[in-house]
C-alpha atoms as a PDB file:
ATOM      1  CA  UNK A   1       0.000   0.000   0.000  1.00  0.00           C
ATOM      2  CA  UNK A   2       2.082   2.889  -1.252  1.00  0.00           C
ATOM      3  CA  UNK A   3      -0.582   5.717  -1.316  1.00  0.00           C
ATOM      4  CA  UNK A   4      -1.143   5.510   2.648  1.00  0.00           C
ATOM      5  CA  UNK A   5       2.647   5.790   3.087  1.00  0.00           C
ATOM      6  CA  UNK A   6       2.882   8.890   0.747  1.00  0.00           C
ATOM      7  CA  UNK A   7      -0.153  10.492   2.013  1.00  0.00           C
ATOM      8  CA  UNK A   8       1.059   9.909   5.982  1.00  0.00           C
ATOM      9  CA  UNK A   9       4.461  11.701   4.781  1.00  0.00           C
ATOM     10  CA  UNK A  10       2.578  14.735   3.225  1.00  0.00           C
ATOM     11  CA  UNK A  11       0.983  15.040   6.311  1.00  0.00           C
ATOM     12  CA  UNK A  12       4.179  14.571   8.162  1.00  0.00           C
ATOM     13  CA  UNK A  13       5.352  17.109   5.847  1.00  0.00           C
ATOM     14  CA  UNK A  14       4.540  20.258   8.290  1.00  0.00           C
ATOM     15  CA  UNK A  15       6.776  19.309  10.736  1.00  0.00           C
ATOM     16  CA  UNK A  16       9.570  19.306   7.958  1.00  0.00           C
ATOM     17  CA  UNK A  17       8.903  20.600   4.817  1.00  0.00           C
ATOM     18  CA  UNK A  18      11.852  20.013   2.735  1.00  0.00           C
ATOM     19  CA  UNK A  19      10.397  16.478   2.543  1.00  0.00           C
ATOM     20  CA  UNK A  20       8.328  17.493   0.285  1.00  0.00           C
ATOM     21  CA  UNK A  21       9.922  17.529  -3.079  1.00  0.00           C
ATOM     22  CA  UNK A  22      10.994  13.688  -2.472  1.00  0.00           C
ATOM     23  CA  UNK A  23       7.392  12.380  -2.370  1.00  0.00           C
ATOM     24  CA  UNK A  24       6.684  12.304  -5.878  1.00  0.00           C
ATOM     25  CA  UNK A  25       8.596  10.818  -9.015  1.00  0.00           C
ATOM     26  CA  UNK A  26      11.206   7.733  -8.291  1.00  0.00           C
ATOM     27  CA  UNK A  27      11.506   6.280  -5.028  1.00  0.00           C
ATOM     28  CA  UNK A  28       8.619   8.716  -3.466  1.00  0.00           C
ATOM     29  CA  UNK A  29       7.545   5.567  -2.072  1.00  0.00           C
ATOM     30  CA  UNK A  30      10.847   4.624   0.120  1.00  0.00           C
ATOM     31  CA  UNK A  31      11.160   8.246   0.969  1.00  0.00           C
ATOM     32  CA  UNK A  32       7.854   8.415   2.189  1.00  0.00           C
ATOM     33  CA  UNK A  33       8.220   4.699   3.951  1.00  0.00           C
ATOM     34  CA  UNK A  34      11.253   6.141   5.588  1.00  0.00           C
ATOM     35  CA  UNK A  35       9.501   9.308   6.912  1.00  0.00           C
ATOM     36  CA  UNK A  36       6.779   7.532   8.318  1.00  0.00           C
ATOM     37  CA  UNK A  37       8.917   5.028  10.172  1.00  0.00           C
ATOM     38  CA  UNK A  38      10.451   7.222  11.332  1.00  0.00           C
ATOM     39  CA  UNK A  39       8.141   9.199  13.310  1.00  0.00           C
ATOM     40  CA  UNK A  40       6.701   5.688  14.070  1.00  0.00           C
ATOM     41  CA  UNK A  41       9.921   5.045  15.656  1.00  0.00           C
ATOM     42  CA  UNK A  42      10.405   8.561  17.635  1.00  0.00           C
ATOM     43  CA  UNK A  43       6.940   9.204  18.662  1.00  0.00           C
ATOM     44  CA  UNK A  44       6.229   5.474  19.347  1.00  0.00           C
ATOM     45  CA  UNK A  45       2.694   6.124  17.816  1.00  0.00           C
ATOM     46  CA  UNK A  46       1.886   3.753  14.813  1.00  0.00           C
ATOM     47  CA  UNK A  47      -1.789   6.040  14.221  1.00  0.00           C
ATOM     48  CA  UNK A  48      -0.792   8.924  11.856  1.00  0.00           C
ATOM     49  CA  UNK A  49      -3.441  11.509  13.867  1.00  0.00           C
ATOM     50  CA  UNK A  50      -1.732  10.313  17.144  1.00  0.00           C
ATOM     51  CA  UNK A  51       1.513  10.538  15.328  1.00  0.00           C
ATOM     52  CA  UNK A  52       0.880  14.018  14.597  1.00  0.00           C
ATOM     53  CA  UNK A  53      -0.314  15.238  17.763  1.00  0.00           C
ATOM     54  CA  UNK A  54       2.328  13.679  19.731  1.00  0.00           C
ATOM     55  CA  UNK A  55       4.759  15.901  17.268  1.00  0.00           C
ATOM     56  CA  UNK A  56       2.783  18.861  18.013  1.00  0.00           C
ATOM     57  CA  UNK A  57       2.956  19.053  21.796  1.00  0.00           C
ATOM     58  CA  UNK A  58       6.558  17.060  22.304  1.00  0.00           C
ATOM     59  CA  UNK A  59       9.113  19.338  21.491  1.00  0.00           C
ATOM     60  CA  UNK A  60      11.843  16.857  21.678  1.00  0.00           C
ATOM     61  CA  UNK A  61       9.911  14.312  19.347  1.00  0.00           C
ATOM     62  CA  UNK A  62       9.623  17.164  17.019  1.00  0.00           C
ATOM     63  CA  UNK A  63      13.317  18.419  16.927  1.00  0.00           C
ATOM     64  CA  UNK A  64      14.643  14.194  16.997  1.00  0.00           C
ATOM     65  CA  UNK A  65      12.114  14.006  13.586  1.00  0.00           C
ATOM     66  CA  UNK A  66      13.649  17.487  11.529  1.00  0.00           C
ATOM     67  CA  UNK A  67      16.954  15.622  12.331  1.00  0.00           C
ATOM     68  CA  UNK A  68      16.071  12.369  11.176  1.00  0.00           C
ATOM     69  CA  UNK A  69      14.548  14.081   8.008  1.00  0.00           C
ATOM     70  CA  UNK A  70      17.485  16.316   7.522  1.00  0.00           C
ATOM     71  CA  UNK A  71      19.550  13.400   7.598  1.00  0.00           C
ATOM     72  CA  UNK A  72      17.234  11.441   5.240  1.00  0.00           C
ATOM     73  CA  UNK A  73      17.564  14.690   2.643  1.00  0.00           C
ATOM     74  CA  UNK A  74      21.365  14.794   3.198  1.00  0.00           C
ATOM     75  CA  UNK A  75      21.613  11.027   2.127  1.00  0.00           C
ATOM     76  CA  UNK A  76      19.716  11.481  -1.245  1.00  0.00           C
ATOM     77  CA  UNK A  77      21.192  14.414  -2.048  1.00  0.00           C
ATOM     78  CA  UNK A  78      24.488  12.711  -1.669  1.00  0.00           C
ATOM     79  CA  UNK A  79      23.036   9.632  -3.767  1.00  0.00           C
ATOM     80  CA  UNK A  80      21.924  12.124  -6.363  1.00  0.00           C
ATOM     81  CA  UNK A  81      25.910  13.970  -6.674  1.00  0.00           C
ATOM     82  CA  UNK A  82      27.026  10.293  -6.515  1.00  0.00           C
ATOM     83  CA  UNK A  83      24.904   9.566  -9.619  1.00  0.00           C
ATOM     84  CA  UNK A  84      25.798  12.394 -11.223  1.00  0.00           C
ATOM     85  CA  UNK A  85      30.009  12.062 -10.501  1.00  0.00           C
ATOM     86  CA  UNK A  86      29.878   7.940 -11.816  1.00  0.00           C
ATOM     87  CA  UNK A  87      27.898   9.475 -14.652  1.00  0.00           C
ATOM     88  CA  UNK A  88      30.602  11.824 -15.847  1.00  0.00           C
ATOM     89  CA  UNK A  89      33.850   9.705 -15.010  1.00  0.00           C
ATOM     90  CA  UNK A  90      31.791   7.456 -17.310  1.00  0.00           C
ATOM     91  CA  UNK A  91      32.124   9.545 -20.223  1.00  0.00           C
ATOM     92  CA  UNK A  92      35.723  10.560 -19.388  1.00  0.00           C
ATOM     93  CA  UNK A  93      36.050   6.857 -19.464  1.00  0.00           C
ATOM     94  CA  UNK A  94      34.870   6.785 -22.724  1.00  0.00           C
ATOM     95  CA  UNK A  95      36.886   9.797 -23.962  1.00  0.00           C
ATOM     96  CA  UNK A  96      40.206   8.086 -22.861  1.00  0.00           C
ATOM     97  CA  UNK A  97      39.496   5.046 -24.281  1.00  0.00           C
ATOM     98  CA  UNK A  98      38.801   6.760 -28.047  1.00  0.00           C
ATOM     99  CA  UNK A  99      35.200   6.144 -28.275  1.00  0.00           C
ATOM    100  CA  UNK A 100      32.894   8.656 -28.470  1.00  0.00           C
ATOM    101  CA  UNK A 101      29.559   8.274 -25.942  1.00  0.00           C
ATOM    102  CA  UNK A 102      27.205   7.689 -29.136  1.00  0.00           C
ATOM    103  CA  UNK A 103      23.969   7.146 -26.687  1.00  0.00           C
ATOM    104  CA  UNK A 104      24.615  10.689 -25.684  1.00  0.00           C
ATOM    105  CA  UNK A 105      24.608  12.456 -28.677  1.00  0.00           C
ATOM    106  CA  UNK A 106      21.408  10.754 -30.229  1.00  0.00           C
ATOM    107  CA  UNK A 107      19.764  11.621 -26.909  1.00  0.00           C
ATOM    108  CA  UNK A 108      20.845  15.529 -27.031  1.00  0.00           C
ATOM    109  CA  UNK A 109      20.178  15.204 -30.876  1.00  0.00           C
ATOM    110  CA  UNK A 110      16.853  13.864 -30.927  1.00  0.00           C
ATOM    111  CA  UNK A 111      15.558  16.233 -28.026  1.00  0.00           C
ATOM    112  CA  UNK A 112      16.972  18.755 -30.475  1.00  0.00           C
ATOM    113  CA  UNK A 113      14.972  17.876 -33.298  1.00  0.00           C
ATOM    114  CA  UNK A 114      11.826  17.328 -31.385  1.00  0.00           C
ATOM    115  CA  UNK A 115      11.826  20.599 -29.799  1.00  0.00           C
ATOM    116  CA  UNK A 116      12.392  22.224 -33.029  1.00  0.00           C
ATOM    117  CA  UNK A 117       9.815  20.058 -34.521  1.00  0.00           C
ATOM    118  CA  UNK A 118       7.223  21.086 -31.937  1.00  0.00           C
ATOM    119  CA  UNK A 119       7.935  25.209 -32.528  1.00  0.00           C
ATOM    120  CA  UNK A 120       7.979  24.519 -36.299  1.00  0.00           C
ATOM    121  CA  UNK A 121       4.700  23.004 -36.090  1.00  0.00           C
ATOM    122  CA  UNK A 122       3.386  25.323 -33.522  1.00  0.00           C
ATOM    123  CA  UNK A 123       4.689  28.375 -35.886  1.00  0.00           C
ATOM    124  CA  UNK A 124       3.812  27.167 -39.037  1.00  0.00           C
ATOM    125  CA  UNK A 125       0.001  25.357 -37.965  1.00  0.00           C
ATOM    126  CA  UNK A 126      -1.259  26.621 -35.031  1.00  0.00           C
ATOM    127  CA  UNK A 127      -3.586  29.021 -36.840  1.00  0.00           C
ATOM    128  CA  UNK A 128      -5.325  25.331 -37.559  1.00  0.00           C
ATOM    129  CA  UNK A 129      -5.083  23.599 -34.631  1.00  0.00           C
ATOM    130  CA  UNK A 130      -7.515  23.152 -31.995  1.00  0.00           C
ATOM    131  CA  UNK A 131      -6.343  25.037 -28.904  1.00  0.00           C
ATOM    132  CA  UNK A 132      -5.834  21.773 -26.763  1.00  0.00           C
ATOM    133  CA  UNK A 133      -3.601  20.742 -29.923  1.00  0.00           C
ATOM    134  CA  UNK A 134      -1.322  23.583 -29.459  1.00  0.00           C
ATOM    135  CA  UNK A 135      -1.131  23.438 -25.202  1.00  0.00           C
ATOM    136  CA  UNK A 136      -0.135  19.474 -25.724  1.00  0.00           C
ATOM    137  CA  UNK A 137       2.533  20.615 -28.322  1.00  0.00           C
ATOM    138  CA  UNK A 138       3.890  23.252 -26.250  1.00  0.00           C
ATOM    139  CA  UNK A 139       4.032  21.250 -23.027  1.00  0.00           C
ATOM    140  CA  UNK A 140       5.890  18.399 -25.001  1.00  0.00           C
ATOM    141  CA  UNK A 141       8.097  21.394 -26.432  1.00  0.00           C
ATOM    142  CA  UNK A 142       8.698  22.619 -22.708  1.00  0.00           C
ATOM    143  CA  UNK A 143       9.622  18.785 -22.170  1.00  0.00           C
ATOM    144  CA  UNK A 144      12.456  18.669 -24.925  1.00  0.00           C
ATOM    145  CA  UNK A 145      13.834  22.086 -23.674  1.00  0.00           C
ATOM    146  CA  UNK A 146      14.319  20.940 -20.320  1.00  0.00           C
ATOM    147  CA  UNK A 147      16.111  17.874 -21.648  1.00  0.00           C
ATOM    148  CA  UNK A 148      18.244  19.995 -23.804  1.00  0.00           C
ATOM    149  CA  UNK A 149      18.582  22.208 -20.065  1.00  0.00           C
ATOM    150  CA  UNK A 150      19.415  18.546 -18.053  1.00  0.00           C
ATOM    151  CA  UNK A 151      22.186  17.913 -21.325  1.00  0.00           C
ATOM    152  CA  UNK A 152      23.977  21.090 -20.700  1.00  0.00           C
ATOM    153  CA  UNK A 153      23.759  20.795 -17.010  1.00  0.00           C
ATOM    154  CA  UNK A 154      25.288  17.386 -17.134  1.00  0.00           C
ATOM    155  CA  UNK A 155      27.872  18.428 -19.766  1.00  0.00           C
ATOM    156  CA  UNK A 156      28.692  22.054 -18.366  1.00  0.00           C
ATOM    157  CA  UNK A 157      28.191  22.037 -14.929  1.00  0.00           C
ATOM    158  CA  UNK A 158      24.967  24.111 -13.674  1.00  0.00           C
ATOM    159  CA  UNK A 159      25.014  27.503 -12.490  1.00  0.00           C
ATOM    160  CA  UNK A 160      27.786  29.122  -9.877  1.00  0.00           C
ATOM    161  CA  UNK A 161      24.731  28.834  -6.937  1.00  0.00           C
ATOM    162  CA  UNK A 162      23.735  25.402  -7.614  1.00  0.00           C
ATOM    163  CA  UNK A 163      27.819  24.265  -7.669  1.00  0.00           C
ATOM    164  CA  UNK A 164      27.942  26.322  -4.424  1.00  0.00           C
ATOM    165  CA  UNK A 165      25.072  24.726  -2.845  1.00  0.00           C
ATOM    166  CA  UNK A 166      26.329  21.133  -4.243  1.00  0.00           C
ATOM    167  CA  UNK A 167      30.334  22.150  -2.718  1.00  0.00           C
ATOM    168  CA  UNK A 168      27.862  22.898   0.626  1.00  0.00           C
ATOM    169  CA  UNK A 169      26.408  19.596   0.917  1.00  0.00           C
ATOM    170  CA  UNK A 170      29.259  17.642   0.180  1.00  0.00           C
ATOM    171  CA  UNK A 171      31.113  19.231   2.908  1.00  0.00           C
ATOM    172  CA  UNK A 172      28.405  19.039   5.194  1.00  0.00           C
ATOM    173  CA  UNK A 173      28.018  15.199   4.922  1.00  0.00           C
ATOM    174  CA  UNK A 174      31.686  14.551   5.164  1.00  0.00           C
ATOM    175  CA  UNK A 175      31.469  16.263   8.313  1.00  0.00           C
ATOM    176  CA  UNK A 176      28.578  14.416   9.600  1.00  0.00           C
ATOM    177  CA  UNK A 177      30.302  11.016   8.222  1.00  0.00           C
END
């Protein structure tokens, strides 16, 4: 039962916000598993109402919980950089070895194309097309483009702040460590 676990966390998610942007997309149900057993495990309340309350009038449950779900965020967002580092020494594998990362370049290629695709047709048709036609073909438009965005990112780094904030983290957890 993975909605009751991800609804539980979203309620949970008042105590400790942050939480939120990991209970959707891959793995929202582990995250919010791990949330919820965790304020199982420092309330000792298994009833998400009692669960809740108990948070709201024990100050020491509630501070024990923002830890646990700091620590929680500081271990994916070290599994995300770790993702992200194998990724890249992958391709400077690659580049060493003489090969070129061919899977790479037909992705960056071919969300390329489509975008261009979808503004051609948007520019050149949308006079004809039904309005729903043109919101479906800018959203998937808006879908290549951020591809294209994630390619660069991956390829060029991402902007000063975000390397800042990424430098941030990775010191913090090899202090905690």
């Amino acid at each position: 039962m993975t909605f009751p676990f991800v609804a539980a966390a979203m309620g949970l998610a008042e105590f400790a916000p942050s939480i939120v942007r990991w209970l959707s997309g891959d793995g929202a149900e582990n995250v919010a598993a791990d949330v919820v057993n965790a304020a199982r495990r420092i309330t000792g309340k298994d009833d998400l109402s009692d669960l809740i309350e108990q948070l709201r009038i024990d100050p020491t449950a509630l501070i024990e919980f923002q830890k646990g779900m700091l620590s929680l965020e500081a271990d994916r967002e070290l599994a995300f950089l770790r993702d992200r580092q194998s990724a890249r020494e992958r391709d400077v594998s690659f580049i060493q070895a003489g090969h070129r990362n061919y899977r790479a370049d037909i992705m960056v290629i071919a969300a390329a194309v489509g975008m261009i695709t979808c503004l051609a047709s948007l520019a050149y048709f949308s006079d004809h097309l039904p309005g729903e036609a043109v919101g479906i073909i800018s959203t998937i438009a808006g879908i290549f483009g951020a591809c294209l965005k994630d390619a660069y990112a991956f390829e060029f780094g991402s902007s000063r702040g975000s390397k800042d904030k990424d430098s941030t983290v990775a010191t913090i957890l090899s202090q905690t460590r």
